[in-house]
N, C-alpha and C. Protein backbone atom coordinates (compact mmCIF):
# COMPACT_ATOMS: atom_id res chain seq x y z
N UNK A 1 0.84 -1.18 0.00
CA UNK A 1 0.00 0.00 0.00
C UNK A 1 0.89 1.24 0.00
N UNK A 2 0.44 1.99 -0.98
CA UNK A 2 1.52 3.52 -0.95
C UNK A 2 0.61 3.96 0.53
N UNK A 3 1.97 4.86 1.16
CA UNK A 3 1.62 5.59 1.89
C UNK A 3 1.74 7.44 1.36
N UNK A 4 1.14 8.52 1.83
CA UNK A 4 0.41 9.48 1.60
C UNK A 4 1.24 10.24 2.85
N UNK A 5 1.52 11.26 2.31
CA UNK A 5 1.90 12.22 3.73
C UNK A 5 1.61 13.68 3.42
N UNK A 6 1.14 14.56 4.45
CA UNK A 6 0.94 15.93 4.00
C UNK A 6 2.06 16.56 4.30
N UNK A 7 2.50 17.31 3.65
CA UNK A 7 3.49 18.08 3.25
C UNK A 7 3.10 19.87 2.77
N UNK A 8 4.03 20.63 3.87
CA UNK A 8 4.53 22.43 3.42
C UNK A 8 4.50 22.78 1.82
N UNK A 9 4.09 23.18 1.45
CA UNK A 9 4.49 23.66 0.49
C UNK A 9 4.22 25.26 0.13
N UNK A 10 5.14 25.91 -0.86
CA UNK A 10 5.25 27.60 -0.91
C UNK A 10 4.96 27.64 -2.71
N UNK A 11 3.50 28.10 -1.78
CA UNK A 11 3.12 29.18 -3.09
C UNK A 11 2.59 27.90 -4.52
N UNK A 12 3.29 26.79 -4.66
CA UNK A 12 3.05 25.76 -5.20
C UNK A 12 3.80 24.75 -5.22
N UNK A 13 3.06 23.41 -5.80
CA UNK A 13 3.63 22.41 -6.12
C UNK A 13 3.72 21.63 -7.09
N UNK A 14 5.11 21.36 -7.47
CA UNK A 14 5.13 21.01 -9.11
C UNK A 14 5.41 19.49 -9.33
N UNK A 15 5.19 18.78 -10.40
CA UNK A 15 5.69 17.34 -10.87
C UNK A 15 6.18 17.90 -12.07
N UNK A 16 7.11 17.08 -12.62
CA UNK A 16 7.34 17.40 -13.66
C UNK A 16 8.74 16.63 -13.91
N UNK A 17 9.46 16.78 -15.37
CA UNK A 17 10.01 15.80 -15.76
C UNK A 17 11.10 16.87 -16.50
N UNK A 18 12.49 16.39 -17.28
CA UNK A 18 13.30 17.09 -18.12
C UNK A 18 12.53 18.21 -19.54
N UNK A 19 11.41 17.58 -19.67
CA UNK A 19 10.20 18.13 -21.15
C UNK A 19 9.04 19.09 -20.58
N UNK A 20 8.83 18.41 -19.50
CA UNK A 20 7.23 18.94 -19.45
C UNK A 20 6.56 18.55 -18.06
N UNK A 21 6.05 19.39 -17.13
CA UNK A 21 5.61 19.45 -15.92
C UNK A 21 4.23 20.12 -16.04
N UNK A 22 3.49 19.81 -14.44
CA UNK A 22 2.41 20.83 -14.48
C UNK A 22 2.70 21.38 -13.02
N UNK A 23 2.13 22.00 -12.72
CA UNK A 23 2.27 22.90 -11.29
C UNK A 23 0.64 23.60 -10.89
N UNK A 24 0.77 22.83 -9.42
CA UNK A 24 -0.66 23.78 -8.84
C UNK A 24 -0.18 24.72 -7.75
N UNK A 25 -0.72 25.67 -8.18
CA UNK A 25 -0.20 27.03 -7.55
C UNK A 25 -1.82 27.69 -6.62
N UNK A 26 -1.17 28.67 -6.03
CA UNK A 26 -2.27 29.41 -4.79
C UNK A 26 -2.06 30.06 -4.05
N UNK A 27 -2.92 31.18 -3.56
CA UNK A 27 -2.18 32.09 -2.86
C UNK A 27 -2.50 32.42 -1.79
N UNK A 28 -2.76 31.15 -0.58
CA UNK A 28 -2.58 31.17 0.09
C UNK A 28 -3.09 30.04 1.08
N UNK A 29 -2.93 28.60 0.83
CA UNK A 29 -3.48 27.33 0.75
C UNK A 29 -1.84 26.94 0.29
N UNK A 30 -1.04 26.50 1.72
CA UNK A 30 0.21 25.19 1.34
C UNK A 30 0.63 24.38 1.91
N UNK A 31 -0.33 23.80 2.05
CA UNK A 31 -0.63 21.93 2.35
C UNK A 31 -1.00 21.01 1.40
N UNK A 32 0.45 20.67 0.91
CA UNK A 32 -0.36 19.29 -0.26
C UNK A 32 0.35 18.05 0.37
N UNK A 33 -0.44 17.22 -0.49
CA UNK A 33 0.07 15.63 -0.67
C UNK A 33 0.62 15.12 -2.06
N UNK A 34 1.29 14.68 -2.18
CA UNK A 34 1.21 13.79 -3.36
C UNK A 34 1.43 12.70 -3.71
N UNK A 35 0.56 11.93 -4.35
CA UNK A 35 0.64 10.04 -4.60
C UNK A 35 1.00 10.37 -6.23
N UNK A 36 1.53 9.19 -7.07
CA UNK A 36 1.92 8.72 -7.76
C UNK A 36 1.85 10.07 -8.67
N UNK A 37 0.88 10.18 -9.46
CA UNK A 37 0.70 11.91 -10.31
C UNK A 37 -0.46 12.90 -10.23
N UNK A 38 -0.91 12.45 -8.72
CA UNK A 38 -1.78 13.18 -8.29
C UNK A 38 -1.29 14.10 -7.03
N UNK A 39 -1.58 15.49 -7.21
CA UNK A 39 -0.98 16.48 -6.62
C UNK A 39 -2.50 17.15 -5.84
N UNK A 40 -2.58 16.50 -4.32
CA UNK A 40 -4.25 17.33 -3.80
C UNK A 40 -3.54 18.78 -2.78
N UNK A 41 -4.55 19.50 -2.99
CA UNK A 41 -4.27 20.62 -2.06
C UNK A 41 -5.34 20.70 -1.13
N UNK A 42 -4.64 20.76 0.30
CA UNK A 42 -5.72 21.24 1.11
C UNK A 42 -6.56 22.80 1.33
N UNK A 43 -8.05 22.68 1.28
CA UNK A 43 -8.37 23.95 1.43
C UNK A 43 -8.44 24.21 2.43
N UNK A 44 -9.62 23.79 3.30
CA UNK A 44 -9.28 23.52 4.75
C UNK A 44 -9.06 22.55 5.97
N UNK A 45 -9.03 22.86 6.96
CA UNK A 45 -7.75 21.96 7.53
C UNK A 45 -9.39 21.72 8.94
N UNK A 46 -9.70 22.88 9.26
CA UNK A 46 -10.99 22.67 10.30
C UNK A 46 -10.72 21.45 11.24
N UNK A 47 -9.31 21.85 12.03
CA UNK A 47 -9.68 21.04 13.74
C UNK A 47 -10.32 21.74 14.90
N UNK A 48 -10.27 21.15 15.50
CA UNK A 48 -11.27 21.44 16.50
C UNK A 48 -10.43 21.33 17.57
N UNK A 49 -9.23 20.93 17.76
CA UNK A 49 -8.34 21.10 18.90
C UNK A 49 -7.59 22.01 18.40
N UNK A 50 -6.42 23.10 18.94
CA UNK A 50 -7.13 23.92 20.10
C UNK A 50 -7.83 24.62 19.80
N UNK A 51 -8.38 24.81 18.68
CA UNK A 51 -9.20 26.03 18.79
C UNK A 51 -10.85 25.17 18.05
N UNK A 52 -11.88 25.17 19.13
CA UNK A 52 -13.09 24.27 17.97
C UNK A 52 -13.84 25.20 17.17
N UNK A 53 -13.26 26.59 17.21
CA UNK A 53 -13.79 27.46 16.38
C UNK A 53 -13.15 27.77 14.79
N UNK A 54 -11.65 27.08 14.57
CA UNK A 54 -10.68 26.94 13.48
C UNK A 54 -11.81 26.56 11.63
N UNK A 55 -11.20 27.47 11.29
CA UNK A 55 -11.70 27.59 9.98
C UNK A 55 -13.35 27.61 9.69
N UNK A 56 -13.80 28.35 10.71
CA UNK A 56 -15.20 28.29 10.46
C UNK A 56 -15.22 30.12 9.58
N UNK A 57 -16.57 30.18 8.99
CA UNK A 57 -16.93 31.39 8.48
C UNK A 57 -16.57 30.80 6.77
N UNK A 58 -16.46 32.45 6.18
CA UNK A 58 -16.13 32.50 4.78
C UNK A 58 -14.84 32.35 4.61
N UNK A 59 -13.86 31.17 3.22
CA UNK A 59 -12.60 31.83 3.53
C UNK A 59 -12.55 32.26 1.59
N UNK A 60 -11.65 32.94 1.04
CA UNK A 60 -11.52 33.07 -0.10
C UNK A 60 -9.87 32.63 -0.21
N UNK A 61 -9.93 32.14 -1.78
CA UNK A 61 -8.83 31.83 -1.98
C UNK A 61 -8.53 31.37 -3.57
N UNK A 62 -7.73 31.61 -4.27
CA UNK A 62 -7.39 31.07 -5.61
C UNK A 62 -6.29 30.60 -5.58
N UNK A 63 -6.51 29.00 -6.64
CA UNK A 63 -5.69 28.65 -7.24
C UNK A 63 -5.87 28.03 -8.42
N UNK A 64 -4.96 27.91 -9.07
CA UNK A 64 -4.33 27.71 -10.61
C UNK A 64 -3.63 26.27 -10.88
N UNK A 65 -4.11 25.62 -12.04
CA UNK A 65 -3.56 24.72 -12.65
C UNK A 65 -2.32 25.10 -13.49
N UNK A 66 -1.62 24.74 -13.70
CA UNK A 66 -0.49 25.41 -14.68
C UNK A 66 0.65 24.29 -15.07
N UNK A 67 0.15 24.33 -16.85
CA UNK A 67 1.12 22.89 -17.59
C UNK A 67 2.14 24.22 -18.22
N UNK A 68 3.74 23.27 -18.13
CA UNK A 68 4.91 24.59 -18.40
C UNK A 68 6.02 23.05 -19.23
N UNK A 69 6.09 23.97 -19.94
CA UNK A 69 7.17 23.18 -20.63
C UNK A 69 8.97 23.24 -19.47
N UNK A 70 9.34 22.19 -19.65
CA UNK A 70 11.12 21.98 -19.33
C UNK A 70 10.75 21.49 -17.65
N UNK A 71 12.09 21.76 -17.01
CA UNK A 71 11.56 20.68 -15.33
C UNK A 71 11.18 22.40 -14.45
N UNK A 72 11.52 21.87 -13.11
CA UNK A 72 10.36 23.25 -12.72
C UNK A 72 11.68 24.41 -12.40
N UNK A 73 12.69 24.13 -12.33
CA UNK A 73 13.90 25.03 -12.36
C UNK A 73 14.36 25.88 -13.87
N UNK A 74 13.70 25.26 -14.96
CA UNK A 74 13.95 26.47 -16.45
C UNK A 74 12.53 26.71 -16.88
N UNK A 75 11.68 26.13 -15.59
CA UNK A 75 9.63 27.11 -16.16
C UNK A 75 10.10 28.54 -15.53
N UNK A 76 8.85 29.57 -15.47
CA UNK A 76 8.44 30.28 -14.95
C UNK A 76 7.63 29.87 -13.72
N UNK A 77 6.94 28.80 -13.41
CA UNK A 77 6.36 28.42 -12.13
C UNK A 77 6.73 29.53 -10.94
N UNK A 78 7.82 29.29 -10.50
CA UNK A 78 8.25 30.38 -9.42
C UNK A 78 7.55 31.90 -9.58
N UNK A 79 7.93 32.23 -10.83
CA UNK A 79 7.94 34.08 -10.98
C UNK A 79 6.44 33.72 -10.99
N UNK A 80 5.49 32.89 -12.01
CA UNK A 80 4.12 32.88 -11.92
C UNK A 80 3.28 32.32 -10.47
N UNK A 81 3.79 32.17 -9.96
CA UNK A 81 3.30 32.07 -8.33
C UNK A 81 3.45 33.22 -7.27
N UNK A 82 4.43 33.62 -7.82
CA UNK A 82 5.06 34.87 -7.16
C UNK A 82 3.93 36.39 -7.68
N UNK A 83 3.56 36.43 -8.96
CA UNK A 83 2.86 36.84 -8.62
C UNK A 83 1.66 36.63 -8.49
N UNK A 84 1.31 35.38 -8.81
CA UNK A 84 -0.61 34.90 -7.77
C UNK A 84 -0.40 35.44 -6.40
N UNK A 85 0.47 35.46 -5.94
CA UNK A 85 0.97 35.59 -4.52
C UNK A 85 0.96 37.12 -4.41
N UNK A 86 1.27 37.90 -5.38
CA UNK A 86 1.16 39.32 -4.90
C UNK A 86 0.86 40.02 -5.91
N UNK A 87 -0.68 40.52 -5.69
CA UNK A 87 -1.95 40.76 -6.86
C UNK A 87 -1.28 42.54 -6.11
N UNK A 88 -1.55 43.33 -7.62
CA UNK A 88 -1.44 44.94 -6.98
C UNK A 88 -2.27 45.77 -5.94
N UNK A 89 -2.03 46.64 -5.59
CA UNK A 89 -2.58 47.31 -4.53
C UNK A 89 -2.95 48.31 -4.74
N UNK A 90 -4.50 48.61 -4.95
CA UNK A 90 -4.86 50.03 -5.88
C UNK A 90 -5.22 50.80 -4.63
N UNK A 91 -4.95 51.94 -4.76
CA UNK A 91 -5.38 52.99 -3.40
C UNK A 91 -6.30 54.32 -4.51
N UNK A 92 -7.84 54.21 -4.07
CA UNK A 92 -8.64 54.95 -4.50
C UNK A 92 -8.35 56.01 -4.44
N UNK A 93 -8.16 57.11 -5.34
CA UNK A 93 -7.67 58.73 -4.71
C UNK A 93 -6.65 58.72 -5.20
N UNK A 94 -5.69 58.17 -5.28
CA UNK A 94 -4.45 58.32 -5.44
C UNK A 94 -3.42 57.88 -6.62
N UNK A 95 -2.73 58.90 -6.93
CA UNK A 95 -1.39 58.47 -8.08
C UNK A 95 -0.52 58.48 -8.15
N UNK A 96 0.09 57.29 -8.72
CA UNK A 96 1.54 57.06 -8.10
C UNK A 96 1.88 58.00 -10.03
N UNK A 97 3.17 59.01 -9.18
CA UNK A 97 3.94 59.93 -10.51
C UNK A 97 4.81 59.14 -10.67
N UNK A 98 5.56 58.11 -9.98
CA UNK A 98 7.03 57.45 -10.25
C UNK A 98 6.76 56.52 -10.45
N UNK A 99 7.53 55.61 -11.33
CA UNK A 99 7.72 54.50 -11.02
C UNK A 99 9.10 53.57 -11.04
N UNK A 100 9.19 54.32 -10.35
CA UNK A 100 11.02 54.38 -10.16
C UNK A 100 11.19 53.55 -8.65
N UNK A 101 11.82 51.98 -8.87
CA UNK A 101 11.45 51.54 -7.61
C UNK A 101 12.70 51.66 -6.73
N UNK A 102 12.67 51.73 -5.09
CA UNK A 102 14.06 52.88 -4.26
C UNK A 102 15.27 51.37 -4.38
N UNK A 103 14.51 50.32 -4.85
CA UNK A 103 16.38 49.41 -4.67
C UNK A 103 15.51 48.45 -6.46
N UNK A 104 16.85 48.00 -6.61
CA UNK A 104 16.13 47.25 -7.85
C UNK A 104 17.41 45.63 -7.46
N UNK A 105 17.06 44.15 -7.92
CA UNK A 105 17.68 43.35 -8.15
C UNK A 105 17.97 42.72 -9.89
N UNK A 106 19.09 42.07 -9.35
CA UNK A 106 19.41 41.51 -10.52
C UNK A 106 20.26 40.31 -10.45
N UNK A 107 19.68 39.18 -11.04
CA UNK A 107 19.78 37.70 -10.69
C UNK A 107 18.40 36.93 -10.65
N UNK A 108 19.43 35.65 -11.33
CA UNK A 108 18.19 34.56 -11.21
C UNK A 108 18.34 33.90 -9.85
N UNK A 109 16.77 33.68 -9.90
CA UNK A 109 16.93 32.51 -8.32
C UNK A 109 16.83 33.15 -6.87
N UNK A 110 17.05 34.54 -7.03
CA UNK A 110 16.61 35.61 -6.00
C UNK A 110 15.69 36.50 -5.90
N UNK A 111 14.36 37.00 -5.28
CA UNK A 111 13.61 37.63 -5.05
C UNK A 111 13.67 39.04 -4.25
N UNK A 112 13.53 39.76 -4.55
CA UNK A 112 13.01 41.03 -3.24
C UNK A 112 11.61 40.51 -2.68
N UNK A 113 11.25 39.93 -1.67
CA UNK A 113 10.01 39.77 -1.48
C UNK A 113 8.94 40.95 -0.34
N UNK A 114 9.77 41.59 0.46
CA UNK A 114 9.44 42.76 0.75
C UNK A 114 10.71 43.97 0.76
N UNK A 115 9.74 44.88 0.31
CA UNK A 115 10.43 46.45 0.92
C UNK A 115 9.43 47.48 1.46
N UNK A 116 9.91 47.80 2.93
CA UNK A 116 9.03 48.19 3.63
C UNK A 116 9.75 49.46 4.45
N UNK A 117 9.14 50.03 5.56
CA UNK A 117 9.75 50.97 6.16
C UNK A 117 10.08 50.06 7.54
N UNK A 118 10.94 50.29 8.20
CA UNK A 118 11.57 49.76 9.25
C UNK A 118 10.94 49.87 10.44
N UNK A 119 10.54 49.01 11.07
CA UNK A 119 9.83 49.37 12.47
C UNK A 119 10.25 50.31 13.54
N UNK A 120 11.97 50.48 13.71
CA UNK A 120 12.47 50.70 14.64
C UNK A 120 12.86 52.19 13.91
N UNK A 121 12.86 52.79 13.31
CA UNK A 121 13.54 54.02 12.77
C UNK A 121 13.45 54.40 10.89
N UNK A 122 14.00 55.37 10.48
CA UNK A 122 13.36 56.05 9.19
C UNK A 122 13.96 55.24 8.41
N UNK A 123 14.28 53.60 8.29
CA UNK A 123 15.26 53.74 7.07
C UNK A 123 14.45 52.27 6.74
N UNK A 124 14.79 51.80 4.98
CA UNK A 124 13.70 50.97 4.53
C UNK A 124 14.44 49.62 5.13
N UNK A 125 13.39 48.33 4.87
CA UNK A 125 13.74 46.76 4.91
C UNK A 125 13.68 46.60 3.73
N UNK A 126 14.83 45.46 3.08
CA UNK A 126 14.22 44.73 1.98
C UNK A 126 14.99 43.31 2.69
N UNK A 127 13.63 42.09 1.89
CA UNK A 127 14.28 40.97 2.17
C UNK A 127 14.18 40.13 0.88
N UNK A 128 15.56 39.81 1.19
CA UNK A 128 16.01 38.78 -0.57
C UNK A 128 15.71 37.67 -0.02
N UNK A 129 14.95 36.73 -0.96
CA UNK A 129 14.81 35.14 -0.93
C UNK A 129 15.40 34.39 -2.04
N UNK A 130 15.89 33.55 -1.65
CA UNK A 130 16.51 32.18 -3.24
C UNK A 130 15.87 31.43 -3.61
N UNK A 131 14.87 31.29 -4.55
CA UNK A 131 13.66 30.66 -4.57
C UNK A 131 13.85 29.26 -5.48
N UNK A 132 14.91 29.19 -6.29
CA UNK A 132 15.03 27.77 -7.18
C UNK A 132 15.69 26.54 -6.15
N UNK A 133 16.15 26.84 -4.76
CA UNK A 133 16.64 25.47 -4.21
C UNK A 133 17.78 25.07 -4.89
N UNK A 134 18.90 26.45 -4.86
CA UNK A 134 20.31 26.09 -4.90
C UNK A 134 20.70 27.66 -4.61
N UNK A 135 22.14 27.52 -5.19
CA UNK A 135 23.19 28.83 -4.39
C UNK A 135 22.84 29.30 -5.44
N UNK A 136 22.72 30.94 -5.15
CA UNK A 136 22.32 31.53 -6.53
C UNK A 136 22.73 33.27 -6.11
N UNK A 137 23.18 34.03 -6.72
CA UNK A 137 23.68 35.19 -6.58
C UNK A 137 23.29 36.53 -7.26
N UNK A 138 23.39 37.17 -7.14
CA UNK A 138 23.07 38.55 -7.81
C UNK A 138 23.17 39.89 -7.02
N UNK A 139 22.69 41.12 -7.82
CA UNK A 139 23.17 42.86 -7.14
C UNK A 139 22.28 42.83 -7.08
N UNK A 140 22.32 43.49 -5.69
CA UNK A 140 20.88 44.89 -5.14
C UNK A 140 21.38 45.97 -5.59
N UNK A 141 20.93 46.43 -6.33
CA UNK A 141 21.35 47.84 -6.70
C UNK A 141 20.60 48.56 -6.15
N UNK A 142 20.94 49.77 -5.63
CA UNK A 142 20.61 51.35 -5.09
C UNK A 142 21.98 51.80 -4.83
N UNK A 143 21.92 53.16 -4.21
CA UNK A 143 23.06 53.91 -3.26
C UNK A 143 23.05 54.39 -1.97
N UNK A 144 23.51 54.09 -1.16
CA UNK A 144 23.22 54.00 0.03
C UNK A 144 23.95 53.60 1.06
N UNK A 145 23.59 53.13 2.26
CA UNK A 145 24.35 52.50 3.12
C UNK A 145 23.09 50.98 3.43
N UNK A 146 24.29 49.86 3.71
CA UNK A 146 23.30 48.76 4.14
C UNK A 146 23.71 47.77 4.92
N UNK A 147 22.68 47.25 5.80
CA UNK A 147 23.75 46.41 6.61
C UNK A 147 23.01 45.55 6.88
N UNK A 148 23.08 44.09 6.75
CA UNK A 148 22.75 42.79 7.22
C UNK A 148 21.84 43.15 8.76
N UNK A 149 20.39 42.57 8.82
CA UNK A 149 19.94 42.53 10.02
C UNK A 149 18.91 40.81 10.34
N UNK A 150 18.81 40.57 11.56
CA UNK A 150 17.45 39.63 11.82
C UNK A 150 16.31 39.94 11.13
N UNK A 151 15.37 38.51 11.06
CA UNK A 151 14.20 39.01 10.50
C UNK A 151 13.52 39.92 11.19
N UNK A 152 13.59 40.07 12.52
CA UNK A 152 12.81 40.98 13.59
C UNK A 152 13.18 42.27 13.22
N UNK A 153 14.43 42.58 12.36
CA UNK A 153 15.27 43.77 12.68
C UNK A 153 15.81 44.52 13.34
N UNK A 154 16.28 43.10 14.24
CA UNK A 154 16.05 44.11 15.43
C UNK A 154 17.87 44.36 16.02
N UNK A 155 18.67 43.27 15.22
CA UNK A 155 20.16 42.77 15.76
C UNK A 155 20.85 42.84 14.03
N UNK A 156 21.49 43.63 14.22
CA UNK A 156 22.61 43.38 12.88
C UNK A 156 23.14 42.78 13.10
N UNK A 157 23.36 42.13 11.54
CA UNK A 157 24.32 41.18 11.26
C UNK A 157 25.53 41.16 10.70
N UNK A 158 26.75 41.60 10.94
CA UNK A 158 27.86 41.76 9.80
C UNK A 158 28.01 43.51 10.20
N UNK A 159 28.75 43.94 9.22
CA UNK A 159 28.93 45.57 9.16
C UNK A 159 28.03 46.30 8.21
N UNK A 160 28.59 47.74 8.44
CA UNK A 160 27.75 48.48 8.01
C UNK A 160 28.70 48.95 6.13
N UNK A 161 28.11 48.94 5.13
CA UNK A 161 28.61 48.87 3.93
C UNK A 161 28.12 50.30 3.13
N UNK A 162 28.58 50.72 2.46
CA UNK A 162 28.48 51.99 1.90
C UNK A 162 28.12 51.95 0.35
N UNK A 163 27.23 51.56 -0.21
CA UNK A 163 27.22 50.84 -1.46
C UNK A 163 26.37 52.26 -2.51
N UNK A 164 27.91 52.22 -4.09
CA UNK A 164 27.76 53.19 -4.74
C UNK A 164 26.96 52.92 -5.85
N UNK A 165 26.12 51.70 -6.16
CA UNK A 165 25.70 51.66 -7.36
C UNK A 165 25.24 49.45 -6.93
N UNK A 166 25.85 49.30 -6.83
CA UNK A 166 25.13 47.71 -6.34
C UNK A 166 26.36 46.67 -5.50
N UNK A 167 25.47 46.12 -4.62
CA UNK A 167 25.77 45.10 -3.62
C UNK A 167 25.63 43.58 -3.96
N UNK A 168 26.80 42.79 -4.29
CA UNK A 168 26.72 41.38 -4.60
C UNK A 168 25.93 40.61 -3.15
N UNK A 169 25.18 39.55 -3.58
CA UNK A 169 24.14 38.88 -2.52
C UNK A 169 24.39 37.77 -3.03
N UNK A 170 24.45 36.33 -2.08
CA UNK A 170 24.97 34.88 -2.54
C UNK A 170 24.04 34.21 -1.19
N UNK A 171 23.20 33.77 -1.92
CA UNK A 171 21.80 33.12 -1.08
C UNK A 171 22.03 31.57 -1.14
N UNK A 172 22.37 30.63 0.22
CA UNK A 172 21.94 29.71 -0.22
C UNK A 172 20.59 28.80 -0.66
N UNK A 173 20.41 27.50 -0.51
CA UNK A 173 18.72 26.80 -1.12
C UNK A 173 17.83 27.22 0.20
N UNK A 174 16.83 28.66 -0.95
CA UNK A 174 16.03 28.96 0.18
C UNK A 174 15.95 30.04 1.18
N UNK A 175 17.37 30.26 1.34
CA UNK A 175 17.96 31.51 2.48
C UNK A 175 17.14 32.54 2.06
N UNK A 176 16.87 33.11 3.18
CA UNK A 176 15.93 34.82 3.40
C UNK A 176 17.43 35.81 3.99
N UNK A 177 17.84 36.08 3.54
CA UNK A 177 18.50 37.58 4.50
C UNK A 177 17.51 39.00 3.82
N UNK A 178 17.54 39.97 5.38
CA UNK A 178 17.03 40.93 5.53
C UNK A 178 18.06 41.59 5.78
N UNK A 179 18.02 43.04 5.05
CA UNK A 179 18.88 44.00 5.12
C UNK A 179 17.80 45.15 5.54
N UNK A 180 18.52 46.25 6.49
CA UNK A 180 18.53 47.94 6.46
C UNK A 180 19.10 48.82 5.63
N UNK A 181 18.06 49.26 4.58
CA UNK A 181 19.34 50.32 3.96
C UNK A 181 18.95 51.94 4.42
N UNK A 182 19.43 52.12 4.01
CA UNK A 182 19.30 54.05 4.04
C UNK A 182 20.21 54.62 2.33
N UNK A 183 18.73 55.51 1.89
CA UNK A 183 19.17 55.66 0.65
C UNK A 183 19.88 57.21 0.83
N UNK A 184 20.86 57.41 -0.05
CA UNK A 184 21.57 58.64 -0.17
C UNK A 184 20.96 59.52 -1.33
């Protein structure tokens, strides 16, 4: 008898082969299983220990079937999950004049997945992720100063760097580092 196990999964989950894969993706549902070439996703989970009130009400949620040619490291899967995962943000009233974004990357296999303002003081967060599941490298470009911190932000990590035009980043399978910058 095959056995079945539920399993983490981010953003999606792919089968696939050297030619041709499919991938079920979602944005915000990552609990699958998978038996032989069947890939189930859980929608909801509704226990009743500790909480017997867990997953009750309305929940919303999408996801996507998606057949991609080559294995899931030369698809798009990633970048197309990435953005199911982050639909735009329209603010009624308002127009954005720039679109000039304050740090930019460059490299495969690495993400900016947030840039935000810093909890503790005026200067921004960004956090790089390695999303193909190997060592993978690339520049943050801006100008500025930047320095390695916790995800909390709360403890630097490393020194403080003075960067004139872009900063080399070497992520291993998966790694999140969060940086502080301050733009000049």
């Amino acid at each position: 008898m095959a056995r079945v196990s539920q399993s983490v999964g981010h953003k999606y989950a792919d089968l696939s082969n050297n030619d041709y894969g499919v991938a079920l993706m979602n944005d915000c549902k990552y609990g699958y299983s998978i038996l032989d070439n069947t890939i189930d996703l859980n929608l909801l989970r509704s226990p009743n220990n500790p909480d017997a009130d867990a997953d009750l009400g309305r929940h919303n949620f999408i996801y996507s079937f998606y057949p991609h040619k080559e294995d899931l490291i030369r698809s798009n899967v990633i970048e197309e999950s990435s953005l199911l995962n982050h639909t735009p943000i329209l603010f009624d009233g308002y127009e954005n004049l720039s679109i000039e974004s304050p740090v930019n990357l460059i490299g495969k296999g690495i993400e900016i997945s947030a840039i935000k303002k810093c909890e503790f003081n005026n200067e921004l967060i960004i956090r790089a992720v390695e999303t193909l599941g190997r060592n993978s490298d690339g520049d943050i470009q801006f100008i500025g100063d930047l320095i390695e911190t916790n995800l909390m932000e709360q403890k630097n990590i490393g020194t403080k760097k003075n960067v004139k035009g872009s900063f080399k980043i070497k992520l291993k399978p998966f790694e999140i580092k969060t940086f502080r910058i301050k733009k000049k």
